[in-house]
N, C-alpha and C. Protein backbone atom coordinates (compact mmCIF):
# COMPACT_ATOMS: atom_id res chain seq x y z
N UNK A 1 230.76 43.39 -81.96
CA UNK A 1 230.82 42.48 -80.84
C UNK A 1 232.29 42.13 -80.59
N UNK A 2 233.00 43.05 -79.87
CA UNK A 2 234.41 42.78 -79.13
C UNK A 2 234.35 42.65 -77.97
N UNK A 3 233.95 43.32 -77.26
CA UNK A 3 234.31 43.35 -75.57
C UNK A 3 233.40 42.37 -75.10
N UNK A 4 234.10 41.94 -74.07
CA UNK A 4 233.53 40.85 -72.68
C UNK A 4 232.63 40.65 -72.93
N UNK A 5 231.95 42.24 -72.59
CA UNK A 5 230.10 42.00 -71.99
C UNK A 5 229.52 41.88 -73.41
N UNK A 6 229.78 42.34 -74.10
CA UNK A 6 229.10 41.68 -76.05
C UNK A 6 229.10 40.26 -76.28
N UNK A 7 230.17 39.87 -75.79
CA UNK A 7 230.17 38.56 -76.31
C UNK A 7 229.11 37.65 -75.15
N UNK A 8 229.01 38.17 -74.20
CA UNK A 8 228.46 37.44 -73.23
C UNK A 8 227.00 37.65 -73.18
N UNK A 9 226.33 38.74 -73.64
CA UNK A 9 225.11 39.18 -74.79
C UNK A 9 224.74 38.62 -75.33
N UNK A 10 225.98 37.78 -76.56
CA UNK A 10 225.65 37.64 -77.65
C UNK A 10 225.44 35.61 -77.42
N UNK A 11 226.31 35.41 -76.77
CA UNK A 11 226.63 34.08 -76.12
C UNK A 11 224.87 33.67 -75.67
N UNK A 12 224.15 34.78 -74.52
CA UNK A 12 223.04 34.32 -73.80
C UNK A 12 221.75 34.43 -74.37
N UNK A 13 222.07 34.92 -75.50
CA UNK A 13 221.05 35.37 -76.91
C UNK A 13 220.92 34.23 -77.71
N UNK A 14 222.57 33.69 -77.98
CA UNK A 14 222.49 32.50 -78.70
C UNK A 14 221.81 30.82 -78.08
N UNK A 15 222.21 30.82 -77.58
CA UNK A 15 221.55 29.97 -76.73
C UNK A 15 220.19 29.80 -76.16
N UNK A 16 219.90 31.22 -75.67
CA UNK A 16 218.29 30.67 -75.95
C UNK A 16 217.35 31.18 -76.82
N UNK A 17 217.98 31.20 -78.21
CA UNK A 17 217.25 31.09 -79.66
C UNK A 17 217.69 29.46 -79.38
N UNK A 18 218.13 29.32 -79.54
CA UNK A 18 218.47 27.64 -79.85
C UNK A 18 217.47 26.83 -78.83
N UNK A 19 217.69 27.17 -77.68
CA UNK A 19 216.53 26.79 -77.01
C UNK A 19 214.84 26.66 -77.13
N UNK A 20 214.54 27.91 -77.81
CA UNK A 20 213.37 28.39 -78.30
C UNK A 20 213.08 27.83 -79.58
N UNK A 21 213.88 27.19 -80.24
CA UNK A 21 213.57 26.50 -80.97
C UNK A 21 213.45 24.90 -80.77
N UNK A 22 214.50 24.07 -80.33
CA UNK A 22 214.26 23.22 -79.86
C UNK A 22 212.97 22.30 -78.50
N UNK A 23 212.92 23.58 -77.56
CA UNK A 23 212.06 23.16 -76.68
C UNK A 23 210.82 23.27 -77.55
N UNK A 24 210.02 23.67 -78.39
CA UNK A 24 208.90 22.99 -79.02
C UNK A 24 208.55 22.10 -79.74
N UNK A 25 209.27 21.42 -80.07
CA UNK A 25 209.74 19.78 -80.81
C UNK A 25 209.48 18.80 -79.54
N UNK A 26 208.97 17.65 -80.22
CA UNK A 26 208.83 16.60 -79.71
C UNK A 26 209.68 15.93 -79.56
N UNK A 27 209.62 15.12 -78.44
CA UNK A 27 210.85 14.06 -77.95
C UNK A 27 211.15 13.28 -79.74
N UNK A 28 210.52 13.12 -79.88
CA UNK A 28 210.68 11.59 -81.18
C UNK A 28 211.28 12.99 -82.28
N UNK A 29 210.97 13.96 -82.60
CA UNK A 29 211.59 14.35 -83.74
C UNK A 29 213.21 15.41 -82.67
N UNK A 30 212.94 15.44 -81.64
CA UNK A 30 214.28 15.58 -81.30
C UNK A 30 215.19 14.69 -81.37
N UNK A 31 214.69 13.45 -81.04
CA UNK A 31 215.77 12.19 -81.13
C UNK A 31 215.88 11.44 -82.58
N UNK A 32 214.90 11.90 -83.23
CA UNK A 32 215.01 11.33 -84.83
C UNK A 32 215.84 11.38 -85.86
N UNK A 33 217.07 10.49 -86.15
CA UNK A 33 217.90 10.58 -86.79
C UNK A 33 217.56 11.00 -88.29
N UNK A 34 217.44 11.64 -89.26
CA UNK A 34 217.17 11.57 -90.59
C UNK A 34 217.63 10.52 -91.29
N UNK A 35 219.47 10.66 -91.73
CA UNK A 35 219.86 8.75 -91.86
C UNK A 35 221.09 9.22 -91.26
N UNK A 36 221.63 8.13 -91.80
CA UNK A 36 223.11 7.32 -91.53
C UNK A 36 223.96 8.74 -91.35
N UNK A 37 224.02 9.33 -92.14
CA UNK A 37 224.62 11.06 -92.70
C UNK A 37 224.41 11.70 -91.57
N UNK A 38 223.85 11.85 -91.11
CA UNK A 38 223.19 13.49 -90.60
C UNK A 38 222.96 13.11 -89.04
N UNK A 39 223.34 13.91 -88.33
CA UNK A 39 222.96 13.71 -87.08
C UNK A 39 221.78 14.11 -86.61
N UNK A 40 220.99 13.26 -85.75
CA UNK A 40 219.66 13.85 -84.81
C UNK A 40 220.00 15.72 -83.79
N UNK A 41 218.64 15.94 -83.59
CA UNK A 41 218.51 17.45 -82.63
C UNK A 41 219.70 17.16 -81.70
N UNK A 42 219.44 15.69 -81.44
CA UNK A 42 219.69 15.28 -80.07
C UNK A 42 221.35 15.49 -80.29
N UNK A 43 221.63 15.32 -81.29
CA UNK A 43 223.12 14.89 -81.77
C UNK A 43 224.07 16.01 -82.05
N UNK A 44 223.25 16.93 -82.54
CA UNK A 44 223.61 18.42 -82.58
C UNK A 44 223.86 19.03 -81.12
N UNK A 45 223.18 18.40 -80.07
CA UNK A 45 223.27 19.43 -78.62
C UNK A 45 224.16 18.95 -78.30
N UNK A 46 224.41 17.58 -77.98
CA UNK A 46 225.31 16.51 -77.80
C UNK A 46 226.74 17.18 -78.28
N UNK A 47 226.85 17.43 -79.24
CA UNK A 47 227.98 18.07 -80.13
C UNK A 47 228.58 19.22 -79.34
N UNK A 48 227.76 20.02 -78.91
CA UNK A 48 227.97 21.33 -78.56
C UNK A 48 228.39 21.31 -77.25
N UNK A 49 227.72 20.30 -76.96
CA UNK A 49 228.06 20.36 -75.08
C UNK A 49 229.34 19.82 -75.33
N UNK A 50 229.95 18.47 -75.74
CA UNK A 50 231.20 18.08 -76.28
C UNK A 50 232.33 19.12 -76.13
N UNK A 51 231.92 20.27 -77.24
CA UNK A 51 232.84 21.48 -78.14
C UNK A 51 233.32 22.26 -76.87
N UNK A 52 232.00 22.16 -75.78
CA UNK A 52 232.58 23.66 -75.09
C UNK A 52 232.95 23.31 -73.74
N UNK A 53 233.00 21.85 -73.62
CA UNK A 53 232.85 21.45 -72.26
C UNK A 53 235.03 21.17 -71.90
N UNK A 54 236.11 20.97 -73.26
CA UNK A 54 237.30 21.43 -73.16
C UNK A 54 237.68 23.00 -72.28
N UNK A 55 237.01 24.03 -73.27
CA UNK A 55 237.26 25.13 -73.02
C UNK A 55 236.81 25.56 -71.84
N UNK A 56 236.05 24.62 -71.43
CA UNK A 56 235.16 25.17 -69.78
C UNK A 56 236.64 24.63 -68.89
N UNK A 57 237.14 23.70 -69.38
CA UNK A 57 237.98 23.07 -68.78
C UNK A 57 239.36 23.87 -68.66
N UNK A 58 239.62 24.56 -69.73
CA UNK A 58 240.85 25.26 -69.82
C UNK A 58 240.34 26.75 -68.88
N UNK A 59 239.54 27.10 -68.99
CA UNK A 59 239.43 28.23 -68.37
C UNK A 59 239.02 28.39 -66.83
N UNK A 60 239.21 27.07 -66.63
CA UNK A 60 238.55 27.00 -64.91
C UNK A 60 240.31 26.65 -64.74
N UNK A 61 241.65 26.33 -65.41
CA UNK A 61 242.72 25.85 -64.82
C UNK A 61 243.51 27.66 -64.76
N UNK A 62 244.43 27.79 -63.78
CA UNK A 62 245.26 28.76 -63.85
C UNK A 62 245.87 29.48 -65.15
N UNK A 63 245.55 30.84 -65.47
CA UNK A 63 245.84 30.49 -67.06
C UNK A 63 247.70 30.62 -67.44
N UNK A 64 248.24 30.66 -66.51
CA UNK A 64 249.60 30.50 -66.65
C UNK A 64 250.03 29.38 -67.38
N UNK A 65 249.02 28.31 -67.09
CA UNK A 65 249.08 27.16 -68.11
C UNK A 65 248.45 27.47 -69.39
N UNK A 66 248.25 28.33 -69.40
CA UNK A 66 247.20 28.55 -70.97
C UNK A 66 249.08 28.63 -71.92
N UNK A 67 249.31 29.27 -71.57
CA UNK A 67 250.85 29.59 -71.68
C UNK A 67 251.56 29.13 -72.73
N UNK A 68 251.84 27.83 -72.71
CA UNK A 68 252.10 26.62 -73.32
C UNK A 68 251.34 26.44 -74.78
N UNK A 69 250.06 26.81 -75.01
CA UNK A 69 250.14 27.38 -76.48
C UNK A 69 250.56 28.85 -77.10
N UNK A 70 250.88 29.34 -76.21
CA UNK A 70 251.33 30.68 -76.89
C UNK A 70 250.96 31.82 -76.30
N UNK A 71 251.19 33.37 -77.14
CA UNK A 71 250.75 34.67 -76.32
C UNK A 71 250.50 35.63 -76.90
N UNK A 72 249.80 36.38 -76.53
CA UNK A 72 250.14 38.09 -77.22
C UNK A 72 250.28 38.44 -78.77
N UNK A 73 249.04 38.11 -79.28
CA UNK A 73 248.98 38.55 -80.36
C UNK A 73 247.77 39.45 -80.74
N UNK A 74 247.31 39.91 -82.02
CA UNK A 74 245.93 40.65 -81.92
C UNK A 74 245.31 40.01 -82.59
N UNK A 75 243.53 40.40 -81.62
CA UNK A 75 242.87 39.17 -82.15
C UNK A 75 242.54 39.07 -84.05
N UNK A 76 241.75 38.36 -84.09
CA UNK A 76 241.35 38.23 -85.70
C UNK A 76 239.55 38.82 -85.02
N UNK A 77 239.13 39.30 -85.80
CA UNK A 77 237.48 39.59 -86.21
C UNK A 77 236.29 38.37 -85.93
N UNK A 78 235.62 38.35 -85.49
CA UNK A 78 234.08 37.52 -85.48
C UNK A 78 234.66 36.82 -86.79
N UNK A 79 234.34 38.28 -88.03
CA UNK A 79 234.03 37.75 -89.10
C UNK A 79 235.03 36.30 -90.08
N UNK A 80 236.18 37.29 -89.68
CA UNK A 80 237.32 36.20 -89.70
C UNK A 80 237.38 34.91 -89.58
N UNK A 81 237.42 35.31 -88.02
CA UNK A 81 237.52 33.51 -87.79
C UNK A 81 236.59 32.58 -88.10
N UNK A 82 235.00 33.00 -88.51
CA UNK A 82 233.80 32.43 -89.68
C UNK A 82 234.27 32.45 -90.33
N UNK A 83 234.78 33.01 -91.20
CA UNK A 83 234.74 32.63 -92.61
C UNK A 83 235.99 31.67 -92.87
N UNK A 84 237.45 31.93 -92.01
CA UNK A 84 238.61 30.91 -91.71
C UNK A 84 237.31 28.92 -91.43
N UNK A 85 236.56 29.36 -90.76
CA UNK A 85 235.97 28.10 -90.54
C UNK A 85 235.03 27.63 -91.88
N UNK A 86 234.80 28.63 -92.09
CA UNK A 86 233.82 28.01 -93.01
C UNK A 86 234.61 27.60 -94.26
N UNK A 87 236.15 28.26 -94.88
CA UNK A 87 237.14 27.81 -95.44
C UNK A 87 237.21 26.46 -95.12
N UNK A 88 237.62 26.35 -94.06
CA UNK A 88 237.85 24.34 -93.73
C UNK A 88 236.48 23.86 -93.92
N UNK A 89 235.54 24.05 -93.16
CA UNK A 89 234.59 23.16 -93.94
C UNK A 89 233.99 22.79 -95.26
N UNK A 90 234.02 23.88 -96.28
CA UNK A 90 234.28 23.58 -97.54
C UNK A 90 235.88 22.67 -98.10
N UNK A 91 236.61 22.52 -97.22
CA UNK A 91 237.79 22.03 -97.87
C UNK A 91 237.80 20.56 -97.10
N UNK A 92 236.75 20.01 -96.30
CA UNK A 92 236.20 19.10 -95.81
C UNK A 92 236.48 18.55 -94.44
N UNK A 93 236.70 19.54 -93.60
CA UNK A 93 237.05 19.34 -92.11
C UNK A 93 235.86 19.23 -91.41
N UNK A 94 236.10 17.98 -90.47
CA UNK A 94 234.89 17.68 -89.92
C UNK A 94 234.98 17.35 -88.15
N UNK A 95 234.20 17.20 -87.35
CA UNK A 95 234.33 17.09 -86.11
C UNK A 95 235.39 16.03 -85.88
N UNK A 96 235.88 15.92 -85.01
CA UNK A 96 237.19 14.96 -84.78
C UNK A 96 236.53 14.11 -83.54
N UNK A 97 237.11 13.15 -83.02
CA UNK A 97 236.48 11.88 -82.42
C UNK A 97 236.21 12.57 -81.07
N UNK A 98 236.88 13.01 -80.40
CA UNK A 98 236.12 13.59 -79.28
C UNK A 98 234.86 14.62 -79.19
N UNK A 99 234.40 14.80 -80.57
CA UNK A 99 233.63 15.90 -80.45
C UNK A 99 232.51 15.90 -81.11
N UNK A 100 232.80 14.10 -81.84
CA UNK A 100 231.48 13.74 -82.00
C UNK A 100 230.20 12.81 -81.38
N UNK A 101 229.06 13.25 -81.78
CA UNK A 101 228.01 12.61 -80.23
C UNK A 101 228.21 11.00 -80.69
N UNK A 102 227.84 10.29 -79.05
CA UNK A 102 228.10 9.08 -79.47
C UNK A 102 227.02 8.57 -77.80
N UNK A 103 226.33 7.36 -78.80
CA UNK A 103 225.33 6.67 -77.59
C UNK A 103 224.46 7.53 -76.92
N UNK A 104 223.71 8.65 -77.72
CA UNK A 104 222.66 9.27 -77.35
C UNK A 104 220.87 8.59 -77.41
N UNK A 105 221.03 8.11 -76.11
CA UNK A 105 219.50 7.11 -75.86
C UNK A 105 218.35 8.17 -76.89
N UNK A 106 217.85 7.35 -77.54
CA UNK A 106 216.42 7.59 -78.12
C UNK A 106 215.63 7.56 -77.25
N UNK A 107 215.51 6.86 -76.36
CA UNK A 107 214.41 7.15 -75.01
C UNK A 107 214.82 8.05 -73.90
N UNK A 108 216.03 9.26 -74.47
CA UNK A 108 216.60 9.87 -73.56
C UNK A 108 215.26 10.95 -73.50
N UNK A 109 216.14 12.27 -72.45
CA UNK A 109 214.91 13.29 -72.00
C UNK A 109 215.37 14.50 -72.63
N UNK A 110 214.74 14.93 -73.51
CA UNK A 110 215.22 16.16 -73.97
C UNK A 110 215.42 17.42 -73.48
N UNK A 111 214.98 17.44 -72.27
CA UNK A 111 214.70 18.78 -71.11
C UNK A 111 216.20 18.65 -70.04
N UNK A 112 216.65 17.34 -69.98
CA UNK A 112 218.09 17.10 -69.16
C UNK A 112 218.98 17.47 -70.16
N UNK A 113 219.03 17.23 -71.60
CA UNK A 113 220.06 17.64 -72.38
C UNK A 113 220.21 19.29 -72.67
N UNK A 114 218.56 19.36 -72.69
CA UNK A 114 218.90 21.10 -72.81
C UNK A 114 219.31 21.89 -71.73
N UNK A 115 219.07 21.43 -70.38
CA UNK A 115 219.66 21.90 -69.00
C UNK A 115 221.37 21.40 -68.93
N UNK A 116 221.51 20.36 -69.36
CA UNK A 116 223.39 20.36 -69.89
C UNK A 116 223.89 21.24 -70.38
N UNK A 117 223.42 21.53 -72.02
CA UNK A 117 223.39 22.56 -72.50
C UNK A 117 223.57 23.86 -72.09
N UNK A 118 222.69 24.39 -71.49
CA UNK A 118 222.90 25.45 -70.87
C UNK A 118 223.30 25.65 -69.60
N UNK A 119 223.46 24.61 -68.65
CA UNK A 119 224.83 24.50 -68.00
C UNK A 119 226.02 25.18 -68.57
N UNK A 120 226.31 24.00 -69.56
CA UNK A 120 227.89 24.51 -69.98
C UNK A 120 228.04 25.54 -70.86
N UNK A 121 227.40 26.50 -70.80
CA UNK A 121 227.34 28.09 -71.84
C UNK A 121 227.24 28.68 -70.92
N UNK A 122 226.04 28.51 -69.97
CA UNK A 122 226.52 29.25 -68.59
C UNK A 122 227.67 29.62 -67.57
N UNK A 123 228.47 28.28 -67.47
CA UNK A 123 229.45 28.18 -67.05
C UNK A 123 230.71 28.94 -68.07
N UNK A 124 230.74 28.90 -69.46
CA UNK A 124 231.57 29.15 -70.43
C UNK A 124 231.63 30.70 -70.25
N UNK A 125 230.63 31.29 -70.11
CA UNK A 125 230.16 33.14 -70.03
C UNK A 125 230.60 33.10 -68.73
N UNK A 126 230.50 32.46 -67.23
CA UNK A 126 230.96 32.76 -65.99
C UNK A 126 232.79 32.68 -65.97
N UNK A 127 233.32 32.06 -66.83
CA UNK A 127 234.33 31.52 -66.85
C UNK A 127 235.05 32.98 -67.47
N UNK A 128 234.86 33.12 -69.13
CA UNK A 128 235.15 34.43 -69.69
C UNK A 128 234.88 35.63 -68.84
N UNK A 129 233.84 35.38 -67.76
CA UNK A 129 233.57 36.85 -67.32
C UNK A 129 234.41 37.26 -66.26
N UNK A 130 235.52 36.12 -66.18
CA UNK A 130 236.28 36.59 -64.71
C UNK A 130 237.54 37.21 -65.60
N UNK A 131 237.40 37.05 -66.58
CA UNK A 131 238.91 37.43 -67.51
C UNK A 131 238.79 38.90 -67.63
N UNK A 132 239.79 39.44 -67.74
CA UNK A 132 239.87 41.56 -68.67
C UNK A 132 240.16 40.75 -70.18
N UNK A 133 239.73 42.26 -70.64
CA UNK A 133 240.00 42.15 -72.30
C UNK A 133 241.39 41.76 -72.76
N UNK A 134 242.11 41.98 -71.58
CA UNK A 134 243.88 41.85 -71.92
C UNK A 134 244.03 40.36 -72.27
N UNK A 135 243.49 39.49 -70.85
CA UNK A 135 243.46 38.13 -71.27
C UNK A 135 243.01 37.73 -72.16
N UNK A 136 241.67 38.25 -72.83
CA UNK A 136 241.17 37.68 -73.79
C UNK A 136 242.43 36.94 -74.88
N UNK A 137 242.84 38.36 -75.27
CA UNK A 137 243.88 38.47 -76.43
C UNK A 137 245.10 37.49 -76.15
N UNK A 138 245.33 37.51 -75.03
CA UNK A 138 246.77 36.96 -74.40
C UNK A 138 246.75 35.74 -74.52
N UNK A 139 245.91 34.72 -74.10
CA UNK A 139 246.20 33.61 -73.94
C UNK A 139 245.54 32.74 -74.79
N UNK A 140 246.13 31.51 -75.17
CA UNK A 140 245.80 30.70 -76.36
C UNK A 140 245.26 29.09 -76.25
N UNK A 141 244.53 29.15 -76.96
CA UNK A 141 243.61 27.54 -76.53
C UNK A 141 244.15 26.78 -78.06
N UNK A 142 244.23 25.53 -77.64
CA UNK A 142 244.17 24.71 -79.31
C UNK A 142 242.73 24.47 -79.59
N UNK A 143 242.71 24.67 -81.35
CA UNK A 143 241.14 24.35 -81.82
C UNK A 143 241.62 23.06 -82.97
N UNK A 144 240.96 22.02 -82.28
CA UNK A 144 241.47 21.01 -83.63
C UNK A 144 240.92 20.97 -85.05
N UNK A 145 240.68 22.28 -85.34
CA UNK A 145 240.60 22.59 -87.26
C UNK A 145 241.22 23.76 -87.37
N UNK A 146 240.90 24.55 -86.37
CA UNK A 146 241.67 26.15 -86.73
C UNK A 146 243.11 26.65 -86.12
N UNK A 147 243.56 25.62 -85.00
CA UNK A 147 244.86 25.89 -84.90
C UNK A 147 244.69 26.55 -83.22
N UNK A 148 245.95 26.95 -83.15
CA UNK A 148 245.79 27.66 -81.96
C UNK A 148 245.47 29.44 -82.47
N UNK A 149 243.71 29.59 -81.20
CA UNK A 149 243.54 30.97 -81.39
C UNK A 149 243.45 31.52 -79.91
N UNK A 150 243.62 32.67 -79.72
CA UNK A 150 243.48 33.01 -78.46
C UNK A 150 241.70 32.95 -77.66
N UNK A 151 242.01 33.31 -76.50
CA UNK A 151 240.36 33.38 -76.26
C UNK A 151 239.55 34.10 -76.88
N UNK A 152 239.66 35.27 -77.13
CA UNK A 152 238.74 35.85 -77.87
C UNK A 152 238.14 35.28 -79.20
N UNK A 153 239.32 34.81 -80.11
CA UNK A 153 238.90 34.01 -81.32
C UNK A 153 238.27 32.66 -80.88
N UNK A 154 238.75 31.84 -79.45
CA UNK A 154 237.67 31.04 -79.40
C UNK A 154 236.68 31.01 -79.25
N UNK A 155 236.65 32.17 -78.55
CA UNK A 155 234.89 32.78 -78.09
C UNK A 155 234.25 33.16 -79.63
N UNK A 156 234.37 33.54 -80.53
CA UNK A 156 234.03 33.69 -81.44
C UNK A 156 233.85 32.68 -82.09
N UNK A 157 234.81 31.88 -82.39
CA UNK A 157 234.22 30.61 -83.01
C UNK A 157 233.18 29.67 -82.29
N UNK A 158 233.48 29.65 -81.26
CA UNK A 158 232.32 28.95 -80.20
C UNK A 158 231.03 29.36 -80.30
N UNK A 159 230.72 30.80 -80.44
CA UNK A 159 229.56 31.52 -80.62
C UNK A 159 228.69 31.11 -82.15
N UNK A 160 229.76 31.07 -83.07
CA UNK A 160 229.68 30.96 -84.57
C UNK A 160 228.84 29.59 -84.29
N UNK A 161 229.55 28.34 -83.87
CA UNK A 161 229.51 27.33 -83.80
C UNK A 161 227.93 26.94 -83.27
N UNK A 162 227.58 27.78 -82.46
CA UNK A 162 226.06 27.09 -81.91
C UNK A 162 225.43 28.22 -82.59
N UNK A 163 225.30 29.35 -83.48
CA UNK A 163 224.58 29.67 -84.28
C UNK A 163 224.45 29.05 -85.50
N UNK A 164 225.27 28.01 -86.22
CA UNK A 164 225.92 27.23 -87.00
C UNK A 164 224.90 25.95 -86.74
N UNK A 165 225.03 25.18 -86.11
CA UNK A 165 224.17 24.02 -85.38
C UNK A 165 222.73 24.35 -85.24
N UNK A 166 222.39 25.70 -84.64
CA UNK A 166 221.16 26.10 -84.60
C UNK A 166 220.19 26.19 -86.12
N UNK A 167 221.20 26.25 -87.42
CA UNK A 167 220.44 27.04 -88.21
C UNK A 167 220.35 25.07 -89.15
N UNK A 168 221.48 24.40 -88.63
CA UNK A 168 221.65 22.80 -89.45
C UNK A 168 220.30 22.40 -88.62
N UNK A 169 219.71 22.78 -87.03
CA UNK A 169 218.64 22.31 -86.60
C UNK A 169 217.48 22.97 -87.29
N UNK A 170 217.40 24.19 -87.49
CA UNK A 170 216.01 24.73 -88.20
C UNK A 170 215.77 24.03 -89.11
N UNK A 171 216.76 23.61 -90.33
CA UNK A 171 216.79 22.95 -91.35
C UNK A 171 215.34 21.46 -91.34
C-alpha cells in the first residue's frame, strides 16, 4: 500500500469496518463510558474526527504553505511509521489537548457522529486525491508525537490510527 489509489482503498475499507462495527451497538453502550480511564465509542470517534479534521485543513490550503515544515525527502514505510508510533506509545505519549474528545452529550445521536465521521475521511481521501505521488513525498505536515512527516507518512499514520481506535473499540 504506496500509491494514491491504495491508500484511498485502504482509507474507504477502514472506515467502514469501523462503521460496521459501531453502527450495531446501541446508543447507551456507544455513549457508555467504562471509567474515569478509558474513553466511551463515542469518545473514540470524537478523537478521530479531532485527528483528521487539522490535516483536512492543511490540505484544502495552497500547499506552497505546506512549505514551511519542510521538503523532499523519501517516504518511511506503513510499517515504519506504526511501529515509530507504537514506540511512543509504549514510552507513554498520549493525545495532546486538542485532540482529545471533550463534552460529548450522552443523549447525543450516534448516526450524526458517524456521518461526521465519515464526512471527514471522505473529505481527507478527496483532498489526497487531488495530489500526484510527487506531492505526497514533498510536502510536510507537523504530527504532535511523531514530528514532522510528509503526506504520505501522514496518510499512513492516519490510516494506522483509525484501525488502532477501531480494534481499542472491538475491545
Amino acid at each position: 500500500m504506496t500509491s494514491r489509489n491504495e491508500l484511498q482503498i485502504a482509507f474507504r475499507g477502514a472506515i467502514k469496518d469501523l462503521e460496521s462495527t459501531i453502527y450495531v451497538l446501541s446508543e447507551e453502550q456507544f455513549f457508555n463510558k467504562p471509567n474515569a480511564e478509558k474513553w466511551s465509542i463515542a469518545e473514540n470517534v470524537q478523537h478521530l474526527i479531532l485527528s483528521v479534521n487539522p490535516i483536512n485543513i492543511a490540505l484544502s490550503m495552497p500547499l506552497v504553505l505546506l512549505k514551511v515544515f519542510g521538503s523532499t525527502k523519501h517516504s518511511s514505510s506503513y510499517d515504519d511509521i506504526v511501529a515509530l508510533y507504537q514506540t511512543k506509545l509504549t514510552e507513554g505519549a498520549t493525545a495532546s489537548l486538542p485532540f482529545i474528545p471533550r463534552g460529548v452529550n450522552t443523549n447525543g445521536d450516534k448516526t450524526q457522529m458517524l456521518n461526521s465521521l465519515s464526512k471527514a475521511y471522505q473529505k481527507l481521501i478527496n483532498l489526497f486525491g487531488e495530489l500526484d505521488e510527487n506531492q505526497l513525498d514533498e510536502y510536510y505536515l507537523p504530527h504532535p508525537i511523531l514530528g514532522k512527516l510528509n503526506i504520505r507518512e501522514m496518510l499512513y499514520f492516519t490510516l494506522y490510527h483509525v484501525r488502532h481506535h477501531h480494534e481499542i473499540i472491538k475491545r
